[in-house]
C-alpha atoms as a PDB file:
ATOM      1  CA  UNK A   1       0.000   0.000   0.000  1.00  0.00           C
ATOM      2  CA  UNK A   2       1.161   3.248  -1.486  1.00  0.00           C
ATOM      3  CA  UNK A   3       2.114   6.227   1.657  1.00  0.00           C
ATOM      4  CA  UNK A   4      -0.186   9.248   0.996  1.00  0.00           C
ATOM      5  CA  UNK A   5       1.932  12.708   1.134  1.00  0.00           C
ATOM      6  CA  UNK A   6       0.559  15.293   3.581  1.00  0.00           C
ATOM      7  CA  UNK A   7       2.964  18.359   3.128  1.00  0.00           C
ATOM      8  CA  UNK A   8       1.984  21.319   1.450  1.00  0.00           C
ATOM      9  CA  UNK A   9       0.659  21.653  -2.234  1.00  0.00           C
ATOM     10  CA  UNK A  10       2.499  22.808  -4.594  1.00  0.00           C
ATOM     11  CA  UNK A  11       1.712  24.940  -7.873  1.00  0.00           C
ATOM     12  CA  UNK A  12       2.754  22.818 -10.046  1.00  0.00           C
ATOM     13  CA  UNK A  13       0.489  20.031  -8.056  1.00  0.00           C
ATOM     14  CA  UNK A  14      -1.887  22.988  -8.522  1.00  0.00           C
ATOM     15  CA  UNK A  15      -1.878  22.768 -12.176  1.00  0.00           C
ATOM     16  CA  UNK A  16      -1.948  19.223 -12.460  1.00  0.00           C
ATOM     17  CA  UNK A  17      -4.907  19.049 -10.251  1.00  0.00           C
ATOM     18  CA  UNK A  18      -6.838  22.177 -12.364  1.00  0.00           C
ATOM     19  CA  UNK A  19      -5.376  19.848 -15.460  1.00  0.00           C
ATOM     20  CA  UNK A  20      -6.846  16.830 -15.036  1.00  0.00           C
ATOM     21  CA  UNK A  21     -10.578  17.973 -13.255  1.00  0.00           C
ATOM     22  CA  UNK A  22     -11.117  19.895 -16.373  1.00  0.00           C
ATOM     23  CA  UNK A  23     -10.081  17.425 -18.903  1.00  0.00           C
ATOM     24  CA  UNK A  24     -12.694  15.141 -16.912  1.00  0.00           C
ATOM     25  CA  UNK A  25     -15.325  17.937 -17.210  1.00  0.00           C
ATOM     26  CA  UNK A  26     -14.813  18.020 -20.795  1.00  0.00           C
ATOM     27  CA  UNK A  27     -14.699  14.612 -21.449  1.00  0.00           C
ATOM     28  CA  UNK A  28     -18.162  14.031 -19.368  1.00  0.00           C
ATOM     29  CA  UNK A  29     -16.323  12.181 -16.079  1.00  0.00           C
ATOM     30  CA  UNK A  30     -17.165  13.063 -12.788  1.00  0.00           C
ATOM     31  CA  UNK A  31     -14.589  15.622 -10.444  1.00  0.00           C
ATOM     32  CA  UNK A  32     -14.275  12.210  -8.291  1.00  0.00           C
ATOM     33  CA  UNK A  33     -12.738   9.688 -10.670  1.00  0.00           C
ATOM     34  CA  UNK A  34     -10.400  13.192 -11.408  1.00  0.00           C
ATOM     35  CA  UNK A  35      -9.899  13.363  -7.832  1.00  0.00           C
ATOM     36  CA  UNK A  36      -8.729  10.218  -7.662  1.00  0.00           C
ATOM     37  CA  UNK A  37      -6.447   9.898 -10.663  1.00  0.00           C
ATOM     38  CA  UNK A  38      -4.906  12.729  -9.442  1.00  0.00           C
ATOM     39  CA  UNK A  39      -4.532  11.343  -5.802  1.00  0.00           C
ATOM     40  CA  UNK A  40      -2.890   8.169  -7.499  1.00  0.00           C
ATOM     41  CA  UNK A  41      -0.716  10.303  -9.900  1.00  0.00           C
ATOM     42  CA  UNK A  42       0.362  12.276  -6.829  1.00  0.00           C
ATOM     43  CA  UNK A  43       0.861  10.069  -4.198  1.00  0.00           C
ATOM     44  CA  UNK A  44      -2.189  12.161  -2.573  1.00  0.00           C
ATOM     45  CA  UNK A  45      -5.807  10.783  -1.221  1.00  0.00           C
ATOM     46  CA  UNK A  46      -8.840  11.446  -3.742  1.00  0.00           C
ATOM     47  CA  UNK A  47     -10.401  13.139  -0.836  1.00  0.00           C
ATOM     48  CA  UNK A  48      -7.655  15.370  -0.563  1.00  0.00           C
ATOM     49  CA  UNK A  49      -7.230  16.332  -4.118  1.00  0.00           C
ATOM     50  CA  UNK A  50     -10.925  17.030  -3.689  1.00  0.00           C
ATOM     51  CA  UNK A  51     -10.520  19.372  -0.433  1.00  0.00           C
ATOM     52  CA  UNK A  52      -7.676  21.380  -2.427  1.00  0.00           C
ATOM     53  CA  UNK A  53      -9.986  21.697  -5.752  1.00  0.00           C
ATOM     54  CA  UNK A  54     -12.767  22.868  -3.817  1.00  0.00           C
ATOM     55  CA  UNK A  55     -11.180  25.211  -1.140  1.00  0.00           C
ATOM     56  CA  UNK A  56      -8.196  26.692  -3.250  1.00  0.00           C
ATOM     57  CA  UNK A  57      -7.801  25.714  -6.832  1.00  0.00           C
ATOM     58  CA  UNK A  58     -11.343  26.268  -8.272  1.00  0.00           C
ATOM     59  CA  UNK A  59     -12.221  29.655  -7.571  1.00  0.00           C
ATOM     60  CA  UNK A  60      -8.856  30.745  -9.656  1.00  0.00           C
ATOM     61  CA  UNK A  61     -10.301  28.608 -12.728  1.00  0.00           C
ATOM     62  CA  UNK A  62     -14.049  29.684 -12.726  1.00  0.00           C
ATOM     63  CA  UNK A  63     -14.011  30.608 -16.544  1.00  0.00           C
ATOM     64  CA  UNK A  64     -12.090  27.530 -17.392  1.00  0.00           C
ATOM     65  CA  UNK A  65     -14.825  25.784 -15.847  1.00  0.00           C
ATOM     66  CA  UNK A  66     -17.103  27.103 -18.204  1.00  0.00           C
ATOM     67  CA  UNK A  67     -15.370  26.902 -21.036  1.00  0.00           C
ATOM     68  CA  UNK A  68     -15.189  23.209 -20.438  1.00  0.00           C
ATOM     69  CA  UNK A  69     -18.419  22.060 -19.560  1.00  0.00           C
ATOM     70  CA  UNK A  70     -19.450  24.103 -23.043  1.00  0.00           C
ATOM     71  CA  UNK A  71     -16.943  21.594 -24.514  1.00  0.00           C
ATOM     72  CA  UNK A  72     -18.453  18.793 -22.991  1.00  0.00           C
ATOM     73  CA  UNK A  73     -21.554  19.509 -24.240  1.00  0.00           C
ATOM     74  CA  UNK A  74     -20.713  20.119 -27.968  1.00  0.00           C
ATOM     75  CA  UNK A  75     -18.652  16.490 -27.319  1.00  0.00           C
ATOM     76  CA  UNK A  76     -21.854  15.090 -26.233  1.00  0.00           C
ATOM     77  CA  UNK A  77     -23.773  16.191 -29.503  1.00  0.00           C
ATOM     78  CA  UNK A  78     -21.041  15.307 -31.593  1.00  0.00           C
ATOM     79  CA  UNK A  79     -21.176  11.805 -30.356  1.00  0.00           C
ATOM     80  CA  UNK A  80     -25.022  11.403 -30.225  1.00  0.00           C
ATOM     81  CA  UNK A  81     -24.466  11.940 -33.935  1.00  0.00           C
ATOM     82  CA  UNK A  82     -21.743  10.265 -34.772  1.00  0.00           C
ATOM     83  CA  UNK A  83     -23.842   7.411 -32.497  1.00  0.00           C
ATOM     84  CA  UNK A  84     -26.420   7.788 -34.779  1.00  0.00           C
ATOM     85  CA  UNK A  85     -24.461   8.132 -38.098  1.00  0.00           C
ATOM     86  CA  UNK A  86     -22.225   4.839 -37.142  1.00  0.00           C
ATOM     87  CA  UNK A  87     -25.965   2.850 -36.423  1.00  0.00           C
ATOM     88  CA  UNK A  88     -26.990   3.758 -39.546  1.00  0.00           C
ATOM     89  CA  UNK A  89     -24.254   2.579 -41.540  1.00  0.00           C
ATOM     90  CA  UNK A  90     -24.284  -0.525 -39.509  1.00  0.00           C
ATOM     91  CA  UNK A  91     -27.816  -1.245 -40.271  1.00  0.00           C
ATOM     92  CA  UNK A  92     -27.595  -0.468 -44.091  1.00  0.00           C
ATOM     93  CA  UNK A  93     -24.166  -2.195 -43.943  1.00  0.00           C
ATOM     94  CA  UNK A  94     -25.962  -5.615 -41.988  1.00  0.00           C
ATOM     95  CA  UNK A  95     -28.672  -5.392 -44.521  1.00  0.00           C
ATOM     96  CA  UNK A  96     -26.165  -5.228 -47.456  1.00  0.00           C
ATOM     97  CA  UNK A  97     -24.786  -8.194 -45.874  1.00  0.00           C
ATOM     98  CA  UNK A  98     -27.775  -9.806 -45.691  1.00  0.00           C
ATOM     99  CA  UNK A  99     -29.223  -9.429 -49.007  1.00  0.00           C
ATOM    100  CA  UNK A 100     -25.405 -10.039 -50.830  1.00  0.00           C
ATOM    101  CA  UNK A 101     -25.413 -13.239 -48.522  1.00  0.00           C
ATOM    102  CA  UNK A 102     -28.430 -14.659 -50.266  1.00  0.00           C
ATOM    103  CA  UNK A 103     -27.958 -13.942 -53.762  1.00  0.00           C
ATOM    104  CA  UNK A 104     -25.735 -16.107 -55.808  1.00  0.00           C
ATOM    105  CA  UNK A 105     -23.302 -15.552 -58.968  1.00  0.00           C
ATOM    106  CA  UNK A 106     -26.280 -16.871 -61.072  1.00  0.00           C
ATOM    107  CA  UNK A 107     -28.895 -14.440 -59.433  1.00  0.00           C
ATOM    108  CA  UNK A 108     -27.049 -11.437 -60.120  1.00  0.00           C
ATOM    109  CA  UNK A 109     -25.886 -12.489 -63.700  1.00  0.00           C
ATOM    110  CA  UNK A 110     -29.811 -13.245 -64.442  1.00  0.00           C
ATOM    111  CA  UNK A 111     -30.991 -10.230 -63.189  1.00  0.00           C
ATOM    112  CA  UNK A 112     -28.609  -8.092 -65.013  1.00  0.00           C
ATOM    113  CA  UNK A 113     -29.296  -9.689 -68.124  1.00  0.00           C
ATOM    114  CA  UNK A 114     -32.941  -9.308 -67.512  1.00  0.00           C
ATOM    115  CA  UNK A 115     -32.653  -5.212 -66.991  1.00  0.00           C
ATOM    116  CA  UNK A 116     -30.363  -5.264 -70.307  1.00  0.00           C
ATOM    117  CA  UNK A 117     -33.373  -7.031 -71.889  1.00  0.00           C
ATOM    118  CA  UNK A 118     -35.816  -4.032 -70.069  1.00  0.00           C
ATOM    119  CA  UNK A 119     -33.878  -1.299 -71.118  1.00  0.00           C
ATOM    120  CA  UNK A 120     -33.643  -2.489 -74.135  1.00  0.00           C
ATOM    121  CA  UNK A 121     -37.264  -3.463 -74.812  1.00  0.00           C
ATOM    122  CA  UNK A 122     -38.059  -0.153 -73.459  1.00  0.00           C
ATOM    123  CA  UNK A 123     -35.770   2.113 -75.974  1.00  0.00           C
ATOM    124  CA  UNK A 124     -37.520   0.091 -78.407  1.00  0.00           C
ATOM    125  CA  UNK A 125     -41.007   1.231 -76.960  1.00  0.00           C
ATOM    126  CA  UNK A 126     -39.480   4.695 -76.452  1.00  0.00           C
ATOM    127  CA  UNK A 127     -38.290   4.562 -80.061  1.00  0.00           C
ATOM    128  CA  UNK A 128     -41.686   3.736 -81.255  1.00  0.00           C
ATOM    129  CA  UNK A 129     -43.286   6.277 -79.572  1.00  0.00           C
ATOM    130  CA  UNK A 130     -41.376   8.953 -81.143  1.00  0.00           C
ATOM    131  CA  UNK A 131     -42.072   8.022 -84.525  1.00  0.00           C
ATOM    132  CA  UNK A 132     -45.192   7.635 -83.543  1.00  0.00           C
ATOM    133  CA  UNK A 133     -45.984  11.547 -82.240  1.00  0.00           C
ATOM    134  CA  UNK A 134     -43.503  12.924 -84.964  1.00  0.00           C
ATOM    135  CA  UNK A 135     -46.473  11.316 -87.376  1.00  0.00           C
ATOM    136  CA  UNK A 136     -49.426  12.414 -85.335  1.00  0.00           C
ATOM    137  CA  UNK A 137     -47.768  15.839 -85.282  1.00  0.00           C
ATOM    138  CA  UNK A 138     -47.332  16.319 -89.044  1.00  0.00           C
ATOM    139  CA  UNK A 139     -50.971  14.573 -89.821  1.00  0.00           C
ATOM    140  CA  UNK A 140     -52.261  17.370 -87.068  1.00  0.00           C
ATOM    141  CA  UNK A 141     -50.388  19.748 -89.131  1.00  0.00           C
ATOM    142  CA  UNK A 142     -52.073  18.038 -92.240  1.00  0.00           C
ATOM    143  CA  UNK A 143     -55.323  18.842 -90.656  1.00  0.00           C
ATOM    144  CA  UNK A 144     -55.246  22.236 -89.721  1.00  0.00           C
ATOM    145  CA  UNK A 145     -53.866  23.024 -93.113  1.00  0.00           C
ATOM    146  CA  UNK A 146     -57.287  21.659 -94.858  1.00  0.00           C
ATOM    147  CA  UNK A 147     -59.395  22.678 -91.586  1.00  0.00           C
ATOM    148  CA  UNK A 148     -57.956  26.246 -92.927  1.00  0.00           C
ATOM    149  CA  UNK A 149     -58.621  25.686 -97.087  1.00  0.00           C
ATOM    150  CA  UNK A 150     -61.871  24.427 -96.338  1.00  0.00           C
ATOM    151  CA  UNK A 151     -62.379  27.625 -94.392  1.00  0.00           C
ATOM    152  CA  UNK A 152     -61.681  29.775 -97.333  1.00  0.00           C
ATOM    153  CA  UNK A 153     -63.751  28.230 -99.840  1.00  0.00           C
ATOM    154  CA  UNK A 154     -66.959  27.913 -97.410  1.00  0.00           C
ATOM    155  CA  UNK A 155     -65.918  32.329 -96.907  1.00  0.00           C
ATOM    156  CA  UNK A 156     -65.999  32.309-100.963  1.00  0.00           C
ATOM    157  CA  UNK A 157     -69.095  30.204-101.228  1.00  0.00           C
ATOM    158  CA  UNK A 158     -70.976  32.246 -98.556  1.00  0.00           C
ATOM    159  CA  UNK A 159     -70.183  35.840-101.044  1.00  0.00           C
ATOM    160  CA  UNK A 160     -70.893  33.965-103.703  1.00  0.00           C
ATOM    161  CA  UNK A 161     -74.567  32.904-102.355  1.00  0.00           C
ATOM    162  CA  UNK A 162     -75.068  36.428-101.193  1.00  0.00           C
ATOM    163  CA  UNK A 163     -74.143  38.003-104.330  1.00  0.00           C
ATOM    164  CA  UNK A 164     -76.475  35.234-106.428  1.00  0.00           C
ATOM    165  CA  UNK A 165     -79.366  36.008-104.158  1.00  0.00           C
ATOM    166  CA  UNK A 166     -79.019  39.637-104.937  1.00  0.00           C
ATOM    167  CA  UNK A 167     -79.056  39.168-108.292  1.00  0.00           C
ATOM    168  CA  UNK A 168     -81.674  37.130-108.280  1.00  0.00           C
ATOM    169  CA  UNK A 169     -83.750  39.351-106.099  1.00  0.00           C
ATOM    170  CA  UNK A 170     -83.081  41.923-108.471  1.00  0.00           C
ATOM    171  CA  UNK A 171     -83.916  40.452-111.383  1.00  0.00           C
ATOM    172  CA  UNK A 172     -87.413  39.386-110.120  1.00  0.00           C
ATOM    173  CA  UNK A 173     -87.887  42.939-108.864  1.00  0.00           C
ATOM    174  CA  UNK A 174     -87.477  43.871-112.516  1.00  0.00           C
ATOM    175  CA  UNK A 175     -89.741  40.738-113.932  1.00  0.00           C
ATOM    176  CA  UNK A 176     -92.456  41.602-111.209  1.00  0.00           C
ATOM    177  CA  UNK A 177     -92.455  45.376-112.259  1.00  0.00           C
ATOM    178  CA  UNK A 178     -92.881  44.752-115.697  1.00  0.00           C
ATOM    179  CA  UNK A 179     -94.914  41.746-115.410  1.00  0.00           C
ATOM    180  CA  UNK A 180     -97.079  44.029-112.798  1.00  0.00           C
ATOM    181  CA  UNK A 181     -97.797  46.823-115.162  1.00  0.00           C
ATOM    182  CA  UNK A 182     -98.787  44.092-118.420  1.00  0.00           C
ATOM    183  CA  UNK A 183    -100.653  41.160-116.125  1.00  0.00           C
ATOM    184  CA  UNK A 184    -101.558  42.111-112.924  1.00  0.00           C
ATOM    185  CA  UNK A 185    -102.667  38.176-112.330  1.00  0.00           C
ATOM    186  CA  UNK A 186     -99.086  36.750-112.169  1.00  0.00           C
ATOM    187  CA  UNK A 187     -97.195  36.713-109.371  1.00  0.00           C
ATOM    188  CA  UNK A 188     -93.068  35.543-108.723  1.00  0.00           C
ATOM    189  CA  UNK A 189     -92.119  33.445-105.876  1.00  0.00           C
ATOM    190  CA  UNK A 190     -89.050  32.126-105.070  1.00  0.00           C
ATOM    191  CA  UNK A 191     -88.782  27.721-104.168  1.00  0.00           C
ATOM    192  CA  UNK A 192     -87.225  26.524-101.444  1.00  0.00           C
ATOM    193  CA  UNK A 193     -83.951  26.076-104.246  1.00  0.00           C
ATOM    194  CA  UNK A 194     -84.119  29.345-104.330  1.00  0.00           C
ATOM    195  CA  UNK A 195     -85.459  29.264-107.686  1.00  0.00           C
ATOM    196  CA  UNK A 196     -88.315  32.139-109.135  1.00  0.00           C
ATOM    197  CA  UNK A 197     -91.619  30.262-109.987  1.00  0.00           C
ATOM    198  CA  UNK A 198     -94.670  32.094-111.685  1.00  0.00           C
ATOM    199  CA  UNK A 199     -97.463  31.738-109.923  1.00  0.00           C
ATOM    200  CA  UNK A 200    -101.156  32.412-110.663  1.00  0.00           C
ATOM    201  CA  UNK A 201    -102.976  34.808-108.243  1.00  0.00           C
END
């Protein structure tokens, strides 16, 4: 059994003492197990170490203090997610395992040749499709070309029908005027062709 010292403390003890509680604090450890690493590195008891910390040494490292238990809390995040990041991997990792474990040489080489076969089969379909839309666009085009054609003529037909009624109504104005002043009996009407008929009053 190691002899405990009991003479005086000195700085440098001091230092070592502030050293080691705050690398403790830091690293999440409690001021005992620093208490008694530094009794053991010392030759001093952990109850001692403590006495000293607490009646002496702390109060000259109050913002060292803080500065390390802000430490030990960004440590604590930092492992939380590295915790986290390292389970994840793991379980991805386990399931890679897993599923790599069950297939075989054959499984993989048949299911590669069967997505060749898919993408090929679908640039095919792909393929098709084009052609197909590229010819649904130009008959569209087709289409609208007539739809327009067909437009103009129905415009000319329409001024044509207008002007040939006018005419027409004209010309039986004339033919009932002249008609009206020699036979007052007859009398023009036009068919549903839009044809002038005599007819008898």
């Amino acid at each position: 059994m190691s002899v405990s010292r009991q003479d005086a403390w000195t700085q440098d003890e001091d230092l070592i003492l502030a050293e080691l509680v705050l690398r403790h604090i830091r690293e999440g450890s409690t001021q005992l197990n620093a208490f008694e690493e530094v009794g053991k590195r010392l030759s001093r008891t952990s109850a001692a170490c403590g006495f000293r910390w607490n009646s002496y040494v702390r109060k000259q490292y109050n913002s060292g203090i803080e500065l390390a238990k802000k430490q030990r809390k960004e440590n604590k995040k930092f492992r939380l997610n590295e915790k986290e990041d390292v389970f994840e991997n793991e379980t991805v990792d386990h399931e890679m395992s897993e599923s790599v474990a069950i297939l075989s040489l054959e499984d993989v080489i048949a299911f590669l040749i069967s997505l060749q076969r898919n993408s090929t089969s679908k640039g095919i379909e792909e393929e098709k499709l084009k052609h197909e839309i590229d010819f649904l666009c130009q008959e569209n085009e087709e289409l609208k070309k007539e739809v327009r054609d067909l437009e103009d003529r129905l415009h000319i037909v329409e001024d044509d029908y207008r002007a040939l009624i006018e005419i027409m109504d004209k010309a039986r104005k004339m033919v009932v005027s002249e008609d009206g002043r020699k036979n007052q009996k007859v009398k023009f009407q036009m068919d549903k062709n839009g044809n002038l008929e005599r007819v008898k009053k």
